[in-house]
C-alpha atoms as a PDB file:
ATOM      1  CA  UNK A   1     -16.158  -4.587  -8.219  1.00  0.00           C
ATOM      2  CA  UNK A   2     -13.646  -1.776  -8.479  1.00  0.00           C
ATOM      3  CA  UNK A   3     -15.998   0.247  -5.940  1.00  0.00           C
ATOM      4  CA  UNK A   4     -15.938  -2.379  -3.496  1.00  0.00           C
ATOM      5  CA  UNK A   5     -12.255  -3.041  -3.718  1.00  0.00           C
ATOM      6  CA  UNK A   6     -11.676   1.228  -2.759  1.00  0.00           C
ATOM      7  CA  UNK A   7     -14.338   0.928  -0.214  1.00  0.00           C
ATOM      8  CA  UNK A   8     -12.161  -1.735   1.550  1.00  0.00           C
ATOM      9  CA  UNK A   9      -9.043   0.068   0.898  1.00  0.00           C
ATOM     10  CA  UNK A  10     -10.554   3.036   2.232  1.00  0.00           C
ATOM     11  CA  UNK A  11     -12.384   1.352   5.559  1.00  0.00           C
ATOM     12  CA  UNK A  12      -9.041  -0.391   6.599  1.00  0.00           C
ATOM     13  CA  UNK A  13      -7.493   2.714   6.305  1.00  0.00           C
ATOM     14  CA  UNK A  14      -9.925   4.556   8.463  1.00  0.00           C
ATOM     15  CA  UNK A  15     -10.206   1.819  10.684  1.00  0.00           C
ATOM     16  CA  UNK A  16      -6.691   2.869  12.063  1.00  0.00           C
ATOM     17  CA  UNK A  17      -7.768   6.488  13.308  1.00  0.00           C
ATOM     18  CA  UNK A  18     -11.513   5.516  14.259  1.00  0.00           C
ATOM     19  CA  UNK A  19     -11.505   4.803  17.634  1.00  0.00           C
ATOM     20  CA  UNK A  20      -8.961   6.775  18.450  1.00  0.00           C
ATOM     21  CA  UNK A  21     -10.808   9.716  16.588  1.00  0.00           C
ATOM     22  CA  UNK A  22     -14.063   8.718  18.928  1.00  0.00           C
ATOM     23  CA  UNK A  23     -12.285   8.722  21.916  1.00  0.00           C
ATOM     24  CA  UNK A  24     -11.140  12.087  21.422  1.00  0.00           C
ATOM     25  CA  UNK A  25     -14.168  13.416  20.693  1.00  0.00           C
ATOM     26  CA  UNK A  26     -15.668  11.964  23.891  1.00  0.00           C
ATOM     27  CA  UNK A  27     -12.848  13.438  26.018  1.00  0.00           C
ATOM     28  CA  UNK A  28     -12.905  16.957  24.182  1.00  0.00           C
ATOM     29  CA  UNK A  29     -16.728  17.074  24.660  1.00  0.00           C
ATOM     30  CA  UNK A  30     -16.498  16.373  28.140  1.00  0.00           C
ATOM     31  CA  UNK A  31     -13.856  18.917  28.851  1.00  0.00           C
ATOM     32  CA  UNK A  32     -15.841  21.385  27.184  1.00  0.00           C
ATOM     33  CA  UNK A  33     -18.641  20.504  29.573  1.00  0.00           C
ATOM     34  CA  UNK A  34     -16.832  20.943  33.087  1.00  0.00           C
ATOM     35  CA  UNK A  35     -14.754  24.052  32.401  1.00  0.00           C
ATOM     36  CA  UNK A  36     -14.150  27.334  30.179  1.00  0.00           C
ATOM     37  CA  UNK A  37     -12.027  25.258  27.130  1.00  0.00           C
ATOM     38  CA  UNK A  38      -9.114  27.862  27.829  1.00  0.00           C
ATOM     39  CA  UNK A  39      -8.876  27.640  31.749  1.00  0.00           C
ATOM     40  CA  UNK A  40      -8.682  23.906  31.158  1.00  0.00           C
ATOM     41  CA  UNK A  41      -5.800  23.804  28.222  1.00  0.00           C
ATOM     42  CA  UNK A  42      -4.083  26.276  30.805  1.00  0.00           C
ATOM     43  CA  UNK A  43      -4.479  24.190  33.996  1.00  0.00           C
ATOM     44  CA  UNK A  44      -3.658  20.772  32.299  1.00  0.00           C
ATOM     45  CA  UNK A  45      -1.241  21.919  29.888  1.00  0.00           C
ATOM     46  CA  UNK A  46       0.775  19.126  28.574  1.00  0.00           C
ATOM     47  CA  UNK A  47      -1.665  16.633  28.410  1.00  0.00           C
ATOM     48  CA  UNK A  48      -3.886  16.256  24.843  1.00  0.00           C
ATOM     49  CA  UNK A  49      -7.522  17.035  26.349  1.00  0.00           C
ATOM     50  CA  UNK A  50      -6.492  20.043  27.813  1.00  0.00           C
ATOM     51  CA  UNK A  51      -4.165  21.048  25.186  1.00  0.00           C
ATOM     52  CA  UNK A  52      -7.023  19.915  22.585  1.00  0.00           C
ATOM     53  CA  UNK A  53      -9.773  21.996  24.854  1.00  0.00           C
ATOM     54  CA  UNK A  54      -8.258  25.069  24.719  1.00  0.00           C
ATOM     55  CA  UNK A  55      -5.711  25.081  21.518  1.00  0.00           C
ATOM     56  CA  UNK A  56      -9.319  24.860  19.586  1.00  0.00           C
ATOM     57  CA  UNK A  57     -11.395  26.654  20.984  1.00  0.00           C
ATOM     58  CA  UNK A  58     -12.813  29.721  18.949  1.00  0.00           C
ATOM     59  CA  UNK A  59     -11.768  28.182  16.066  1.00  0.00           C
ATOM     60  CA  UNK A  60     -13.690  26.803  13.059  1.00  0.00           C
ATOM     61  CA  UNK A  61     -14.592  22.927  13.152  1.00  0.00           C
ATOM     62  CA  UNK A  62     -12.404  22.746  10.231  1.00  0.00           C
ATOM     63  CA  UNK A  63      -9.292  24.363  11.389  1.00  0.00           C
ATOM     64  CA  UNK A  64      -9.689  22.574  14.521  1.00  0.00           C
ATOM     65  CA  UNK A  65      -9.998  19.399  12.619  1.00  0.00           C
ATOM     66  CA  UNK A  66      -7.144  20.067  10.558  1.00  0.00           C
ATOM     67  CA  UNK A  67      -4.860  21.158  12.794  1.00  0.00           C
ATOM     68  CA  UNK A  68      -5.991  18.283  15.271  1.00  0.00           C
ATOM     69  CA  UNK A  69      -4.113  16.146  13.398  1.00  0.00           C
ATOM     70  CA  UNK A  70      -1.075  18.387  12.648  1.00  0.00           C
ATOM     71  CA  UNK A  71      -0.728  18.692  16.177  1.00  0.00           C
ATOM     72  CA  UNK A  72      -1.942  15.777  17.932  1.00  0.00           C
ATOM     73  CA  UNK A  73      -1.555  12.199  15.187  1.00  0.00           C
ATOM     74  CA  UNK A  74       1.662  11.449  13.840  1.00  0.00           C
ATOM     75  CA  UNK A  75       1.953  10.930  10.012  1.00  0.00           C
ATOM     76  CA  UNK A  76       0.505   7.860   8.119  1.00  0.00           C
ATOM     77  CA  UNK A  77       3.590   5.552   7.700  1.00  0.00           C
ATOM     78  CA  UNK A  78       1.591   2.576   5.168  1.00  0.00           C
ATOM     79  CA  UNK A  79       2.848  -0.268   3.542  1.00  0.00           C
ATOM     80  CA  UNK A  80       1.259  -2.060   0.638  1.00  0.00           C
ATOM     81  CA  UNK A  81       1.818  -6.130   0.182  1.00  0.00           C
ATOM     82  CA  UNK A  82      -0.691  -7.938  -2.438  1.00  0.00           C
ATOM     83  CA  UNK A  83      -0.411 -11.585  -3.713  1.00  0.00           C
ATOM     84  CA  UNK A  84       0.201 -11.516  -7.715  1.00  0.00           C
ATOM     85  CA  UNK A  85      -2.810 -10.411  -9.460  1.00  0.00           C
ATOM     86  CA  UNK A  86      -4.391  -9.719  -6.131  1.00  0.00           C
ATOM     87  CA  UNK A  87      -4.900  -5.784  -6.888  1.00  0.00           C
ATOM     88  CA  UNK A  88      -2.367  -4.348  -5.383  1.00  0.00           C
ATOM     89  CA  UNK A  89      -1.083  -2.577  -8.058  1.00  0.00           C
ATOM     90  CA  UNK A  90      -4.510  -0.941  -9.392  1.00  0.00           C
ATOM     91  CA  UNK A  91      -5.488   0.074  -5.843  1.00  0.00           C
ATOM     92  CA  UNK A  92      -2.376   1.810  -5.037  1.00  0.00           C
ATOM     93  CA  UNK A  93      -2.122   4.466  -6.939  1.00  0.00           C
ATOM     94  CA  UNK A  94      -6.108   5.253  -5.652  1.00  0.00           C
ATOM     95  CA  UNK A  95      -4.912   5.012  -2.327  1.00  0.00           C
ATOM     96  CA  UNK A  96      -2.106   7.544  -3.253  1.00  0.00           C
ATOM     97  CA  UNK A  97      -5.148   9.727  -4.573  1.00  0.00           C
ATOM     98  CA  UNK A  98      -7.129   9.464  -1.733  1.00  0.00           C
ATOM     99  CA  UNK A  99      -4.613  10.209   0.823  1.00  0.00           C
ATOM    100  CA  UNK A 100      -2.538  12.592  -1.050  1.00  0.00           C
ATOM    101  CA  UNK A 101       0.111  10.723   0.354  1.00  0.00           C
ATOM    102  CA  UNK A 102       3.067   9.439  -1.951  1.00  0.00           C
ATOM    103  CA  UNK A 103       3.632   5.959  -2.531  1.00  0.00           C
ATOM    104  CA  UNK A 104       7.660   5.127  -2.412  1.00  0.00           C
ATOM    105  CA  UNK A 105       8.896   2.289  -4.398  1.00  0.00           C
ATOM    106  CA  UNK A 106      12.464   1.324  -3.322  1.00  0.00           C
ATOM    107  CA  UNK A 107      13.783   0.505  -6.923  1.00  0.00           C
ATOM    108  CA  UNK A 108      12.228   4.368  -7.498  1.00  0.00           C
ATOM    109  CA  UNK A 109      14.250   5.856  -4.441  1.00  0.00           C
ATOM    110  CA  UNK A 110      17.689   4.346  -5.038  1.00  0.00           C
ATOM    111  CA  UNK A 111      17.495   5.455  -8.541  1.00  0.00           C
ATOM    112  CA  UNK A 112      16.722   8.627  -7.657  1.00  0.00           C
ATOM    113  CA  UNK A 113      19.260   9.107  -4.831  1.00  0.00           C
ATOM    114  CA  UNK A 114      22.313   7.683  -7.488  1.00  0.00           C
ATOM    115  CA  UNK A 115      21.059  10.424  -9.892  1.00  0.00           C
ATOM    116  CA  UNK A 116      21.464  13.544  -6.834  1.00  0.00           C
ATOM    117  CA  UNK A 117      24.596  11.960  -5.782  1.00  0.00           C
ATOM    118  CA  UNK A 118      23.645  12.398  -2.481  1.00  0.00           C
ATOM    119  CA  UNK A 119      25.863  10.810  -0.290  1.00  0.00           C
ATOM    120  CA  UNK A 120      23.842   7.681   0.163  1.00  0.00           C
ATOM    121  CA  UNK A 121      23.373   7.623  -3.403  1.00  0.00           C
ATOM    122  CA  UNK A 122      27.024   7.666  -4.361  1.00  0.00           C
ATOM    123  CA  UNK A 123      27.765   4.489  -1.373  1.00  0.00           C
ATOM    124  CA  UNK A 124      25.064   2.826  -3.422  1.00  0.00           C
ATOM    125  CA  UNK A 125      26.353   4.276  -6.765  1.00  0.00           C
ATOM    126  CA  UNK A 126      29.628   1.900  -5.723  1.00  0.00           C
ATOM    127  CA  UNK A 127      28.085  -0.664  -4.787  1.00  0.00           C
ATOM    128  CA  UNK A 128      26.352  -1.449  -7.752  1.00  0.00           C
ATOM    129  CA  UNK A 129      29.062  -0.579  -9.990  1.00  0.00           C
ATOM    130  CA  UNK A 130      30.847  -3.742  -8.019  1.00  0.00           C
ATOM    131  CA  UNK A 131      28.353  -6.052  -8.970  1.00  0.00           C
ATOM    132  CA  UNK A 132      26.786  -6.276  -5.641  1.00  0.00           C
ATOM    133  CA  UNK A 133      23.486  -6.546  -4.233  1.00  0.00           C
ATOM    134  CA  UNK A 134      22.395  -3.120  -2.288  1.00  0.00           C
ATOM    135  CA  UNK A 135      22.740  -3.661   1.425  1.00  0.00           C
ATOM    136  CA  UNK A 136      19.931  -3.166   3.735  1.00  0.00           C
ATOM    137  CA  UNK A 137      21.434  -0.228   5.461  1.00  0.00           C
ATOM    138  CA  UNK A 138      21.412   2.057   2.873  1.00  0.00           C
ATOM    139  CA  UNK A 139      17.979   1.292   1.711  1.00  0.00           C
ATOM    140  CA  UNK A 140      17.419   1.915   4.569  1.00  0.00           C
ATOM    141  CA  UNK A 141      19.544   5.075   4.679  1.00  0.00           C
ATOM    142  CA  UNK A 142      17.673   5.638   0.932  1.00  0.00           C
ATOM    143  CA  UNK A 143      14.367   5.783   2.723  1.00  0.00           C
ATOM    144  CA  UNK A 144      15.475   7.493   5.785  1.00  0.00           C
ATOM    145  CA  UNK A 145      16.391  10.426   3.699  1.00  0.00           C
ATOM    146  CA  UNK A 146      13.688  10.361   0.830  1.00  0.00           C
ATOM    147  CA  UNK A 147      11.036  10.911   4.026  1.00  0.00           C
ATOM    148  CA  UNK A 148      12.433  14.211   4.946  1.00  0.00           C
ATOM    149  CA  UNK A 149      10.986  15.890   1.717  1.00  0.00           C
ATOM    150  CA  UNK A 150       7.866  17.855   2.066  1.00  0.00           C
ATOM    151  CA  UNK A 151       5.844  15.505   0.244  1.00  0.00           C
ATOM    152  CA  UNK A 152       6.225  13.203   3.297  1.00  0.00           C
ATOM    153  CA  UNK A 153       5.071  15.385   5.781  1.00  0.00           C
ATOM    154  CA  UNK A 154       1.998  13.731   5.964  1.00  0.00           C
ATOM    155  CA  UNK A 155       2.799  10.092   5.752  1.00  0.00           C
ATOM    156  CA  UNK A 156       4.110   8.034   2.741  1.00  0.00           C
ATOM    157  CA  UNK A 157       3.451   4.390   1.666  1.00  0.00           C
ATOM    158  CA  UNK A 158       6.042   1.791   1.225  1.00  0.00           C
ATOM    159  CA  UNK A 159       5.627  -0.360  -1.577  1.00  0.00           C
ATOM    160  CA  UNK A 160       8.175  -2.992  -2.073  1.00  0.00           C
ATOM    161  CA  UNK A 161      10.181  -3.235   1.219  1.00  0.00           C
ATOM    162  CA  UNK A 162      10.314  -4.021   3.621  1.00  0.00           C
ATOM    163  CA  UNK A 163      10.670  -7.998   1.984  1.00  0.00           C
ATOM    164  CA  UNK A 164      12.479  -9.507   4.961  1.00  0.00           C
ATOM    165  CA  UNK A 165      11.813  -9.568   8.894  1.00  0.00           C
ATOM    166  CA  UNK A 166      15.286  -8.034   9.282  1.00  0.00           C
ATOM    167  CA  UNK A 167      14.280  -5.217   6.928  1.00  0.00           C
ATOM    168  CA  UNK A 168      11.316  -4.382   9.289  1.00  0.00           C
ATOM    169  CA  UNK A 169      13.052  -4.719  12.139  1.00  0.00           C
ATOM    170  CA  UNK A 170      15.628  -1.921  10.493  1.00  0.00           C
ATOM    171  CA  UNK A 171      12.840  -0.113   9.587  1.00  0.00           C
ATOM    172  CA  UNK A 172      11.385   0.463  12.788  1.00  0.00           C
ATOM    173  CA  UNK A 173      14.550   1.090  14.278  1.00  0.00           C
ATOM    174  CA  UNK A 174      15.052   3.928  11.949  1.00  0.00           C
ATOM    175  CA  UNK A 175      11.728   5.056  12.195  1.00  0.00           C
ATOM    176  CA  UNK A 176      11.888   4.937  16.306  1.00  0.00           C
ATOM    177  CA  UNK A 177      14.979   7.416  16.309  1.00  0.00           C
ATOM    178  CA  UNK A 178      12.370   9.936  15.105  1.00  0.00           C
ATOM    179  CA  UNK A 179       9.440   8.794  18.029  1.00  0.00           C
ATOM    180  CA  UNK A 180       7.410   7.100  14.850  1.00  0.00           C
ATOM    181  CA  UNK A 181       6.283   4.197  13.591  1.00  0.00           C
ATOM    182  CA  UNK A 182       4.627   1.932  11.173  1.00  0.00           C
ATOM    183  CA  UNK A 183       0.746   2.882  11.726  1.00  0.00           C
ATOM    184  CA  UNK A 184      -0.992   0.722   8.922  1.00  0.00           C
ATOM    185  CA  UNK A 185      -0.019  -2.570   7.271  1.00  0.00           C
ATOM    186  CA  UNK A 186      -3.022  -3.092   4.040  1.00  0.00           C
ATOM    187  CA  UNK A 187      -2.126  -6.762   2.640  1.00  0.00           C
ATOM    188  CA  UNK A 188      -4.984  -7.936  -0.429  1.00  0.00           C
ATOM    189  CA  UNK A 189      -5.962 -11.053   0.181  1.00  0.00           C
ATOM    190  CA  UNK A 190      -7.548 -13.561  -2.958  1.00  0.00           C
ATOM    191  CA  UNK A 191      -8.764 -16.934  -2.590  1.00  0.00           C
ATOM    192  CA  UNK A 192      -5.969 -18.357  -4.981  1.00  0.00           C
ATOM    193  CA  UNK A 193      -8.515 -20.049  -7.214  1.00  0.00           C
ATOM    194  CA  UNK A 194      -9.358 -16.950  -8.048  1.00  0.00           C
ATOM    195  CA  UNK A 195      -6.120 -15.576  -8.801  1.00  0.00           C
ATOM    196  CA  UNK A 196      -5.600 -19.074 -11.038  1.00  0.00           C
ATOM    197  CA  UNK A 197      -8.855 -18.231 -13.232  1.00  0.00           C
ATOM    198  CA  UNK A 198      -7.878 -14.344 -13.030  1.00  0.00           C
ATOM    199  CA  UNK A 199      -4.452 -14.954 -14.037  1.00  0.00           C
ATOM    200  CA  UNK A 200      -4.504 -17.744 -16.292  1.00  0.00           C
ATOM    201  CA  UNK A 201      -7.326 -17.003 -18.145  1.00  0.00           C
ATOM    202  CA  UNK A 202      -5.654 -13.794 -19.604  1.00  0.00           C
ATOM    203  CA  UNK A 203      -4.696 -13.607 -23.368  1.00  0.00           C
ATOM    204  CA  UNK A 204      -2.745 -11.091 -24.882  1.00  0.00           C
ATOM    205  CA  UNK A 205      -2.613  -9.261 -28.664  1.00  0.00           C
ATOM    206  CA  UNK A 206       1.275  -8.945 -28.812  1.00  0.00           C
ATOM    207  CA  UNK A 207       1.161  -5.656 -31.263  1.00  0.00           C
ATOM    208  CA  UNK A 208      -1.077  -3.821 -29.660  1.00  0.00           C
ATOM    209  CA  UNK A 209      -0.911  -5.052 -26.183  1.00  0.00           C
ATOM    210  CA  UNK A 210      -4.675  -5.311 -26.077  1.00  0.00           C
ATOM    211  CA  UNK A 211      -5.839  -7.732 -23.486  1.00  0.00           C
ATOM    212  CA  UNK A 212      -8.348 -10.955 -22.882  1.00  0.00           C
ATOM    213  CA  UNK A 213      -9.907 -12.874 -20.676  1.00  0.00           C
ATOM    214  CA  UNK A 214     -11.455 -16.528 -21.657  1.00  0.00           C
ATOM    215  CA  UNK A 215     -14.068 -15.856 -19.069  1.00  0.00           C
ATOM    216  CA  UNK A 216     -14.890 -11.735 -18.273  1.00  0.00           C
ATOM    217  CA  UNK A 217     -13.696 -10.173 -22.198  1.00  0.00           C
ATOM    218  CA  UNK A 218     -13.310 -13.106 -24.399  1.00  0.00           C
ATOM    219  CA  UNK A 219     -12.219 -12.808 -28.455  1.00  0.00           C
ATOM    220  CA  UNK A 220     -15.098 -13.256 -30.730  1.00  0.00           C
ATOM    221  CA  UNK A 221     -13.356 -15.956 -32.245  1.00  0.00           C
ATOM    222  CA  UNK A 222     -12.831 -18.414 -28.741  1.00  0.00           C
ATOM    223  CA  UNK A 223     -13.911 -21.517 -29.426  1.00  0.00           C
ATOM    224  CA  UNK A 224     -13.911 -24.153 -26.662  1.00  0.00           C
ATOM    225  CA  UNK A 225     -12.334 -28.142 -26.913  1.00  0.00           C
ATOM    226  CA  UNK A 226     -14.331 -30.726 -24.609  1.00  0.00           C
ATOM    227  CA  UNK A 227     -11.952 -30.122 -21.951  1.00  0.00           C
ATOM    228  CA  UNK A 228     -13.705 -26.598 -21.306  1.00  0.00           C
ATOM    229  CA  UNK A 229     -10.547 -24.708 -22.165  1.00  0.00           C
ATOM    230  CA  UNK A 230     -10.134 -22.337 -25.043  1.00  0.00           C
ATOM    231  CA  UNK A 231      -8.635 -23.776 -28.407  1.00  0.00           C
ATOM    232  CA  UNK A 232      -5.420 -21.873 -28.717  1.00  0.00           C
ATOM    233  CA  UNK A 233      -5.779 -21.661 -32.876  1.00  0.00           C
ATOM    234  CA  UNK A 234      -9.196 -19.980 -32.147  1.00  0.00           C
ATOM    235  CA  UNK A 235      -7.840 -17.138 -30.085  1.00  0.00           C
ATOM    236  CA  UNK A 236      -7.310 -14.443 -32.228  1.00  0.00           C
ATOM    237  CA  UNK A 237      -7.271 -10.273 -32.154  1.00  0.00           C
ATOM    238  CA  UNK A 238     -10.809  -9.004 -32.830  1.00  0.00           C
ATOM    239  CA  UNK A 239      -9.774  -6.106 -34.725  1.00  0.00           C
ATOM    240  CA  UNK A 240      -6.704  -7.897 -36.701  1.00  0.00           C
ATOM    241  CA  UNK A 241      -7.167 -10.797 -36.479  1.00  0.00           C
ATOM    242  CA  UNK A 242      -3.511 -11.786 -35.349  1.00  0.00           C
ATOM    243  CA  UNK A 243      -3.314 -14.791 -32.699  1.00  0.00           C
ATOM    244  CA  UNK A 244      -3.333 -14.177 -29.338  1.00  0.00           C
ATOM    245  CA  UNK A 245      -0.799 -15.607 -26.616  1.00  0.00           C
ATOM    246  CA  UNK A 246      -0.286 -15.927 -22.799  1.00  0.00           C
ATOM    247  CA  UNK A 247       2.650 -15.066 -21.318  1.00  0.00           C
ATOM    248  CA  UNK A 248       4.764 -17.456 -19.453  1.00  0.00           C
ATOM    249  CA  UNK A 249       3.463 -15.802 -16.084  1.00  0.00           C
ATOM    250  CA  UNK A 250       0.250 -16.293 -16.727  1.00  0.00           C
ATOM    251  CA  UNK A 251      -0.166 -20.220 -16.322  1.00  0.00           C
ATOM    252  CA  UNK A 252      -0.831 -21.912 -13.269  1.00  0.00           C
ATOM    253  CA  UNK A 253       2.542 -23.635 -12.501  1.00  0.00           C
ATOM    254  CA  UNK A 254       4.573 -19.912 -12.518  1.00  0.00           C
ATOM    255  CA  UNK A 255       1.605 -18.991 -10.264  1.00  0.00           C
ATOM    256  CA  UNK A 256       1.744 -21.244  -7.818  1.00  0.00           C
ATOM    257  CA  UNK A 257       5.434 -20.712  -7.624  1.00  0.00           C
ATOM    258  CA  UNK A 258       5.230 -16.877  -7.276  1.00  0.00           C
ATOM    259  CA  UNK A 259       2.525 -17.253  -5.069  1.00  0.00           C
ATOM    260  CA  UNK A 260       4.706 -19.783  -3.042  1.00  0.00           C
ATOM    261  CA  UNK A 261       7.577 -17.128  -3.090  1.00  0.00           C
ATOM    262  CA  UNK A 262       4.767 -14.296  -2.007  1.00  0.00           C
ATOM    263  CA  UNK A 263       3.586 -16.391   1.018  1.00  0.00           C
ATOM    264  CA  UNK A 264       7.070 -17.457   2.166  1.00  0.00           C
ATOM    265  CA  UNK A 265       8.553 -13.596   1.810  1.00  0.00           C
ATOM    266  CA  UNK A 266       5.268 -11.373   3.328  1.00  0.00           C
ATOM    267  CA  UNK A 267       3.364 -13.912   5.843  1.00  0.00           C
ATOM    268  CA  UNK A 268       6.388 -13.428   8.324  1.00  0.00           C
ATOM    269  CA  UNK A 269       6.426  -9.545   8.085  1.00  0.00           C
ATOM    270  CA  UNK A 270       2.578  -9.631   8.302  1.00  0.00           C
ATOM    271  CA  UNK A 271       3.577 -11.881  11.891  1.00  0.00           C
ATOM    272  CA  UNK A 272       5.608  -9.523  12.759  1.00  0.00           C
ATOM    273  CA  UNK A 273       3.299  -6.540  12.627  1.00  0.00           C
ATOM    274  CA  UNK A 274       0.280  -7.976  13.677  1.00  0.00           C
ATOM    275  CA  UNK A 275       0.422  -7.706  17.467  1.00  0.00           C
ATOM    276  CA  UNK A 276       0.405  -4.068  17.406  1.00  0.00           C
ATOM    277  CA  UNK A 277      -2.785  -4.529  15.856  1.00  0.00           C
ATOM    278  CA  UNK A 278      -1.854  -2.988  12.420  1.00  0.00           C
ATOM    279  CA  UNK A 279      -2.465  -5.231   9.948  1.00  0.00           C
ATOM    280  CA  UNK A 280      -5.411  -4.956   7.754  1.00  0.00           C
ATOM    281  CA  UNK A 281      -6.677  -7.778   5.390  1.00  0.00           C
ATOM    282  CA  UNK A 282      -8.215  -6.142   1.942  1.00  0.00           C
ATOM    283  CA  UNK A 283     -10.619  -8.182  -0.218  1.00  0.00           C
ATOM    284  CA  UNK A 284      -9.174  -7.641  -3.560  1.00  0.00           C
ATOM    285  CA  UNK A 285     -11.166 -11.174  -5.478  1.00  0.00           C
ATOM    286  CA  UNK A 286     -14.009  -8.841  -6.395  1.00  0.00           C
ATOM    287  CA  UNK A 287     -14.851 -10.254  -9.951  1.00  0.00           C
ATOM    288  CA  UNK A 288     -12.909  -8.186 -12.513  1.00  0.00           C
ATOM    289  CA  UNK A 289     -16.075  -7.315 -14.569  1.00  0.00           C
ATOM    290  CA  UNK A 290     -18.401  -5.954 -11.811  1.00  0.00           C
END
């Protein structure tokens, strides 16, 4: 359930650091062994044992920890990509949470720069005032400057770009000017028969907004035709009694279509970060009840 789906947001995340966490450790602790910590961070200075060995030493486990990875890792630069009704959007902001990391939407960002009237801002300011679509390179400019603020310092997750390989490509080129780089792709994954009895089987109470499902929080008042599907007179609002509706999203031709569009869009950005061994897969079909 909801558990499971943060446990696997939170192992892929950890996943990233492990080994190189473990490694680390194995080098510190035999550093430690051979020499005086402080004779060996002066004798090998420049290098990360030595440096490690004797920047630490004396110092609590969690100040060294701490400022290990000040020192030593370079921010967590995340991006989020999740199939429609795959979970992306509840596990996010507990991600955000965990990591006390921000999470950056782009339609957030631009909005925000054209209200500063930074300079970016204003060039996009124009540009929509034209009638235009927002070129890559100031989103990218957008980003590039929304990054610098102290909120950042520790990493940030993207949510919403990059959408196109040439975006990511601009990313990292941006990103590389500053010796970084994407560290941690999370894409939720859900069998899309799943998603289909997820998705479709959700029914909505248009005044209040309160929500169904024909399966895991049915009406009281669901009846069901021979076909096994609900009898759309029979849904109805437990506490009004009003009928209940579906929006147009929520059938399984628009699925399949924005599904289509999801594939097409994030499986080449997924290929295009996946030999640097970056990209983690996230079980998000975890029934919605457990």
């Amino acid at each position: 359930g909801p558990q499971a789906r943060n446990f696997g947001a939170a192992a892929a995340f950890g996943t990233a650091g492990a080994a190189t966490w473990g490694l680390s450790a194995q080098r510190e602790r035999a550093t430690r062994c051979e020499a005086d910590p402080a004779v060996v961070g002066a004798a090998v200075l420049g290098t990360a044992v030595g440096a490690l060995g004797g920047f630490f030493y004396g110092k609590s486990k969690a100040d060294a920890v701490q400022e290990k990875y000040a020192t030593y890792w370079p921010r967590k630069i995340m991006m989020v990509f999740g199939a429609p009704g795959a979970g992306k959007g509840t596990q996010g902001p507990k991600i955000v949470d965990m990591l006390d990391i921000p999470q950056l939407s782009t339609g957030d960002m631009l909005r925000e720069a054209v209200a500063a009237g930074t300079e970016i801002g204003k060039k996009a300011k124009d540009v929509m005032a034209s009638g235009a679509l927002v070129s890559d390179d100031i989103v990218i400019g957008i980003i590039a400057d929304r990054i610098k603020a102290d909120d950042c310092k520790n990493g940030f997750i993207l949510d919403g770009f990059p959408r196109t390989v040439a975006q990511s490509k601009a990313l990292d080129a941006m990103l590389a000017t500053t010796g970084e780089a994407v560290s941690l792709v999370m894409a939720f994954d859900v069998d899309p028969a799943v998603l289909e009895e997820r998705v479709c089987g959700r029914w909505i109470d248009k005044a209040s907004g309160r929500s169904y499902h024909v399966k895991f929080a049915a009406p009281k008042s669901m009846k069901v035709g021979h076909d096994g599907k609900p009898i759309p007179d029979t849904m109805k609002d437990d506490i009004t009694g009003d009928k209940l509706f579906q929006r147009p999203d929520d059938t399984a031709e628009a699925l399949k279509k924005r599904l289509d569009g999801y594939k097409n869009q994030t499986v080449p950005i997924l290929d295009h970060y996946a030999p640097r061994g970056i990209v983690k897969n996230i079980d998000g079909g975890a029934p919605i009840a457990a």
